[in-house]
N, C-alpha and C. Protein backbone atom coordinates (compact mmCIF):
# COMPACT_ATOMS: atom_id res chain seq x y z
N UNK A 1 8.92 -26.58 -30.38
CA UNK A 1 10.26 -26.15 -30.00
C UNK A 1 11.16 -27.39 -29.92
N UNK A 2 12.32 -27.09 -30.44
CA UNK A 2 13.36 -28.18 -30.32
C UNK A 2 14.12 -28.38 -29.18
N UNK A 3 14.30 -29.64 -28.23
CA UNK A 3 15.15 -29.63 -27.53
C UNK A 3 15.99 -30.78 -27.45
N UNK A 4 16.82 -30.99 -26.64
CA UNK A 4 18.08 -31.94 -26.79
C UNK A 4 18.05 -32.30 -25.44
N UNK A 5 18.63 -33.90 -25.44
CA UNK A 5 18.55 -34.23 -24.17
C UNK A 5 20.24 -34.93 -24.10
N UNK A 6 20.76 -34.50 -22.54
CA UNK A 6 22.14 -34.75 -22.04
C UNK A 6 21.87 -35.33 -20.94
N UNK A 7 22.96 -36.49 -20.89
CA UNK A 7 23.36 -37.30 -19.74
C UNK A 7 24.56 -36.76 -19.46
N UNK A 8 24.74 -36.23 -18.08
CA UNK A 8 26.21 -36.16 -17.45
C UNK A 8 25.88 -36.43 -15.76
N UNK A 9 26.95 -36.08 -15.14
CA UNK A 9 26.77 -36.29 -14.01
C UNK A 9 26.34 -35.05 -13.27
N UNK A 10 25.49 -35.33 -12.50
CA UNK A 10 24.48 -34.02 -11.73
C UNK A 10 25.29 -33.00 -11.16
N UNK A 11 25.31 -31.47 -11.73
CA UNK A 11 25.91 -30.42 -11.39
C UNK A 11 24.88 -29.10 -11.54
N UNK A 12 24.63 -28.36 -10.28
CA UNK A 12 24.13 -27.07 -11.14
C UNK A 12 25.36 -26.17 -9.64
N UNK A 13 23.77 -25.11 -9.44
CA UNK A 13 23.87 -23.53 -9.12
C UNK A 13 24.28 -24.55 -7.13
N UNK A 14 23.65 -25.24 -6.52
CA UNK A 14 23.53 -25.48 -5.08
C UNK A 14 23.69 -27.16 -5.62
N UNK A 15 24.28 -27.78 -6.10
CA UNK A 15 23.95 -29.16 -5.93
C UNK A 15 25.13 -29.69 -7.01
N UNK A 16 25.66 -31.36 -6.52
CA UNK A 16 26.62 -31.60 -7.14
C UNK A 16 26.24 -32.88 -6.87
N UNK A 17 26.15 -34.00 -7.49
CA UNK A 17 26.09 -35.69 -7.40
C UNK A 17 26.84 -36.11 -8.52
N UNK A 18 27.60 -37.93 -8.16
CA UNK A 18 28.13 -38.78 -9.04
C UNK A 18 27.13 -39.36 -9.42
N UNK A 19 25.70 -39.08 -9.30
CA UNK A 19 25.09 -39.43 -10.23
C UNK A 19 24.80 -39.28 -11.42
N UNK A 20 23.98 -40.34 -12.42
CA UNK A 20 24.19 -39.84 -13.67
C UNK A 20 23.07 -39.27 -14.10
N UNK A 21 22.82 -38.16 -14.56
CA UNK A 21 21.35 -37.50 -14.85
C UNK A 21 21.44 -37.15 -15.99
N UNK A 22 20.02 -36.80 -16.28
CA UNK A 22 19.47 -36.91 -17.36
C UNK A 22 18.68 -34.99 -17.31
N UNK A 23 18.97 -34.20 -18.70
CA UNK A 23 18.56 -32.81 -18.47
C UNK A 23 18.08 -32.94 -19.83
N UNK A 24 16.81 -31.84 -20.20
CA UNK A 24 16.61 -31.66 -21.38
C UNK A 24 16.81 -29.90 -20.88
N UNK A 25 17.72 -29.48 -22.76
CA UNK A 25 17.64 -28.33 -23.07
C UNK A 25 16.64 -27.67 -24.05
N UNK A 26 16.89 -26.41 -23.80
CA UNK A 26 15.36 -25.69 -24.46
C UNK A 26 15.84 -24.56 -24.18
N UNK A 27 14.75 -23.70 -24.38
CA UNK A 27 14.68 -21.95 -24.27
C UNK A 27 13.67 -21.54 -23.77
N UNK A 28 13.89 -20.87 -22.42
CA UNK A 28 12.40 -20.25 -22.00
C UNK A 28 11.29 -19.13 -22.85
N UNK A 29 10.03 -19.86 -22.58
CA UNK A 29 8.96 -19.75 -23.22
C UNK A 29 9.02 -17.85 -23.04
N UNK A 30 7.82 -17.13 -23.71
CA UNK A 30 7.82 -15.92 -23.69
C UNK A 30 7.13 -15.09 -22.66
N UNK A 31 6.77 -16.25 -22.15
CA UNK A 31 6.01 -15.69 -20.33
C UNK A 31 6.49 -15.82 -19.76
N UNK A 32 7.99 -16.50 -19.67
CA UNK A 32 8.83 -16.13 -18.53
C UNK A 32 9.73 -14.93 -18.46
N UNK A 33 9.70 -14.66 -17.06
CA UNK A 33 11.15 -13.19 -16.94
C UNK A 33 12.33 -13.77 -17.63
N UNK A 34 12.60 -15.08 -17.92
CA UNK A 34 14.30 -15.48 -18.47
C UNK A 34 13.78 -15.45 -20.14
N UNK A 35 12.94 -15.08 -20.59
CA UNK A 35 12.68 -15.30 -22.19
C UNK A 35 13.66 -15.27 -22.89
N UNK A 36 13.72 -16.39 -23.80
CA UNK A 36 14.64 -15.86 -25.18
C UNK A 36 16.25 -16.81 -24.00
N UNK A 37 16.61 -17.31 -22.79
CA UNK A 37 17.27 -18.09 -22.73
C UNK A 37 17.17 -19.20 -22.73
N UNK A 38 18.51 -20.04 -22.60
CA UNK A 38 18.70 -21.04 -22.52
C UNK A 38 18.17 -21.77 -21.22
N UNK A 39 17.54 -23.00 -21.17
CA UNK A 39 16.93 -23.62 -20.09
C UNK A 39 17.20 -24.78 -20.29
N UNK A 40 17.65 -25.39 -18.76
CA UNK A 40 17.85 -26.63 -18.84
C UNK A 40 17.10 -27.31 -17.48
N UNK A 41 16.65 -28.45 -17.73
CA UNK A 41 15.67 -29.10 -16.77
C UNK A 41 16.01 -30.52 -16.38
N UNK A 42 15.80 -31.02 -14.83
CA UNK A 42 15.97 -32.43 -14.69
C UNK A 42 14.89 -33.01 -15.12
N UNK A 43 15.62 -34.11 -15.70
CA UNK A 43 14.55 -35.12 -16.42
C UNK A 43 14.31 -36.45 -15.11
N UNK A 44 15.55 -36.67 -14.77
CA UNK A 44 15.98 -38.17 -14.24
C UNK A 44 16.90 -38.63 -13.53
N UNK A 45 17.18 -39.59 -12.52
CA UNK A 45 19.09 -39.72 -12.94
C UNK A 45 18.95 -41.21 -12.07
N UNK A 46 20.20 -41.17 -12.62
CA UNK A 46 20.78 -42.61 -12.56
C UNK A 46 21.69 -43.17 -11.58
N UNK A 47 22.36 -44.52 -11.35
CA UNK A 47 23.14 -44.86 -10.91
C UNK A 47 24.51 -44.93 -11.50
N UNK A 48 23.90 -45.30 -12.64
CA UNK A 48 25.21 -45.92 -13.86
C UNK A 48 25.05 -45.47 -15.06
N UNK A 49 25.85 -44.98 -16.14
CA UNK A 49 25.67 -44.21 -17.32
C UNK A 49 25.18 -45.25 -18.05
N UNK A 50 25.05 -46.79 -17.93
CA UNK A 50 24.47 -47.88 -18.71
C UNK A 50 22.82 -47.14 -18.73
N UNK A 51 22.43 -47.52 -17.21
CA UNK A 51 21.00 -47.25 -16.85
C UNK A 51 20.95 -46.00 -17.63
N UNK A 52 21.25 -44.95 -18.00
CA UNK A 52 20.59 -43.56 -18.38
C UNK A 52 20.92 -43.50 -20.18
N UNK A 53 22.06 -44.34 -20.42
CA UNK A 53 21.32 -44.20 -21.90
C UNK A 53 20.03 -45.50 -22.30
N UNK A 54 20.33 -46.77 -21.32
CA UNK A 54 19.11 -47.16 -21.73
C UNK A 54 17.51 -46.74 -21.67
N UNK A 55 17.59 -45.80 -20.96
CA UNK A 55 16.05 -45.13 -20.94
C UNK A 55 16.03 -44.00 -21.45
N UNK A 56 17.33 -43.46 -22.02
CA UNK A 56 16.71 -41.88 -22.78
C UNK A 56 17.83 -42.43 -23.89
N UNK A 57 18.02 -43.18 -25.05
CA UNK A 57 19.19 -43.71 -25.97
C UNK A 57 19.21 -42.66 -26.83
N UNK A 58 18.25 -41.46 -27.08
CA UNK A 58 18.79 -40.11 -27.76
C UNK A 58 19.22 -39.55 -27.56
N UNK A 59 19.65 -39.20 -25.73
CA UNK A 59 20.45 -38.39 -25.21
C UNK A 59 21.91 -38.32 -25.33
N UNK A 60 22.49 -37.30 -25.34
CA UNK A 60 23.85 -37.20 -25.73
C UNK A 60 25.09 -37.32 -24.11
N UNK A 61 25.63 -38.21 -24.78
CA UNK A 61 26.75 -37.96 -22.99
C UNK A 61 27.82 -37.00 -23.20
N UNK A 62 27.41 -36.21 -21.94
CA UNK A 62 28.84 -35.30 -22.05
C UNK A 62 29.36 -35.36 -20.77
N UNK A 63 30.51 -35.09 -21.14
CA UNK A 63 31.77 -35.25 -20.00
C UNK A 63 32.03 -34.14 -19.20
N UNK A 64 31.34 -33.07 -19.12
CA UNK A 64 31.07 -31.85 -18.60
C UNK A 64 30.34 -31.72 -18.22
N UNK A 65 29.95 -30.63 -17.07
CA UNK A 65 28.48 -30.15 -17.07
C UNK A 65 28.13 -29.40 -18.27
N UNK A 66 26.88 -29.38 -17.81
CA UNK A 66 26.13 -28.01 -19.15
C UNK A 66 25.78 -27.09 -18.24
N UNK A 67 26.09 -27.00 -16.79
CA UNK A 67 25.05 -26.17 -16.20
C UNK A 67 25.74 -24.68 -16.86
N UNK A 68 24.77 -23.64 -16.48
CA UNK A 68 25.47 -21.98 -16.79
C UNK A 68 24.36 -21.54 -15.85
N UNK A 69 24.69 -20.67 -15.06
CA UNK A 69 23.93 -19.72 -14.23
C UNK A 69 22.78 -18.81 -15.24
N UNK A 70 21.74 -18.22 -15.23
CA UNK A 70 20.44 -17.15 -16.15
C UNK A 70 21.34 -16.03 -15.87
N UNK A 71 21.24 -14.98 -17.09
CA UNK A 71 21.61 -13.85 -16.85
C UNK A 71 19.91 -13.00 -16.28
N UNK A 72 20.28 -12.39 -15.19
CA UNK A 72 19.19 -11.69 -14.73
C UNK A 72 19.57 -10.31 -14.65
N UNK A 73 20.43 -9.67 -15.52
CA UNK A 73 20.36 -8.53 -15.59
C UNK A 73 19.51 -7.26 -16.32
N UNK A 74 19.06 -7.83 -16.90
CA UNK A 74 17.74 -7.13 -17.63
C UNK A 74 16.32 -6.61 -16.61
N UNK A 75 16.99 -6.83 -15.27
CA UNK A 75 15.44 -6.98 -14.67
C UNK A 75 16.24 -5.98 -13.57
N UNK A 76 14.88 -4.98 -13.24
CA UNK A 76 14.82 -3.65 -12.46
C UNK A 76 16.06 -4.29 -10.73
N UNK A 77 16.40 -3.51 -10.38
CA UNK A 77 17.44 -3.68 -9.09
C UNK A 77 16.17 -3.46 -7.97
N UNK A 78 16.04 -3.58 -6.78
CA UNK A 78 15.43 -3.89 -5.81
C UNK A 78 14.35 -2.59 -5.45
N UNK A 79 15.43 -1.93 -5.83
CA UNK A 79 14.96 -0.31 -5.16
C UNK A 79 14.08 0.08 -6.55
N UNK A 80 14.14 -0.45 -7.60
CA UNK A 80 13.11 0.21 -8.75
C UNK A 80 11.89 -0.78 -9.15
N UNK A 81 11.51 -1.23 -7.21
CA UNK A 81 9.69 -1.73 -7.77
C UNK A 81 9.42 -0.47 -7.05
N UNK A 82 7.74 -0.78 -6.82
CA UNK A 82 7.04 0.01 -6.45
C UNK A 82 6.96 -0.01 -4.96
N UNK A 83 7.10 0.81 -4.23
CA UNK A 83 6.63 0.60 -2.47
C UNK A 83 5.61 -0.48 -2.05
N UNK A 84 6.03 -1.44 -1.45
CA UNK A 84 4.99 -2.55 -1.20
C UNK A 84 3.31 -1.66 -0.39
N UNK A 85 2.47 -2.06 -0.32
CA UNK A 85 1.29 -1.07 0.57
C UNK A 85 0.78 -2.44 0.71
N UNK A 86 0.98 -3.48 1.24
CA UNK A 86 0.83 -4.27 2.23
C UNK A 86 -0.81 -5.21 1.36
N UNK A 87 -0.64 -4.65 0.19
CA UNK A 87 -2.15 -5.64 -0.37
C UNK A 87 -1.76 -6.87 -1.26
């Protein structure tokens, strides 16, 4: 599988730093509930955008985040599991 690696400064879903990090993108595997999306993972991070392309120099800098929230709508609402029976 192909993935790509981005330096920007640390942003997702609960978390925000002027640091500089390092994410590789990808697509979740077919055993996960998010299959078939987009995934992105911390690799690293930095102090200074010097330090983070010198240790990942394929990574691409962007001036944005990349974060995007999973769509989890494909998956049953609360009330359509099964009654827990306590095993």
């Amino acid at each position: 599988m192909k993935t790509e690696l981005t330096i920007e400064q640390g942003r997702g879903a609960t978390y925000a730093s002027e640091r500089w990090t390092v994410y590789e993108h990808g697509v979740y595997d077919r055993d996960s509930v998010l299959s078939g999306q987009s995934r992105r993972t911390w690799l690293d991070d930095f102090d200074t955008l010097e330090e983070a392309q010198k240790a990942y120099p394929e990574a691409v800098v962007c001036a944005v985040s990349t974060y995007s929230a999973a769509c989890l709508n494909h998956l049953p609402e609360d009330g359509d599991y099964p009654p827990d029976d306590g095993e």
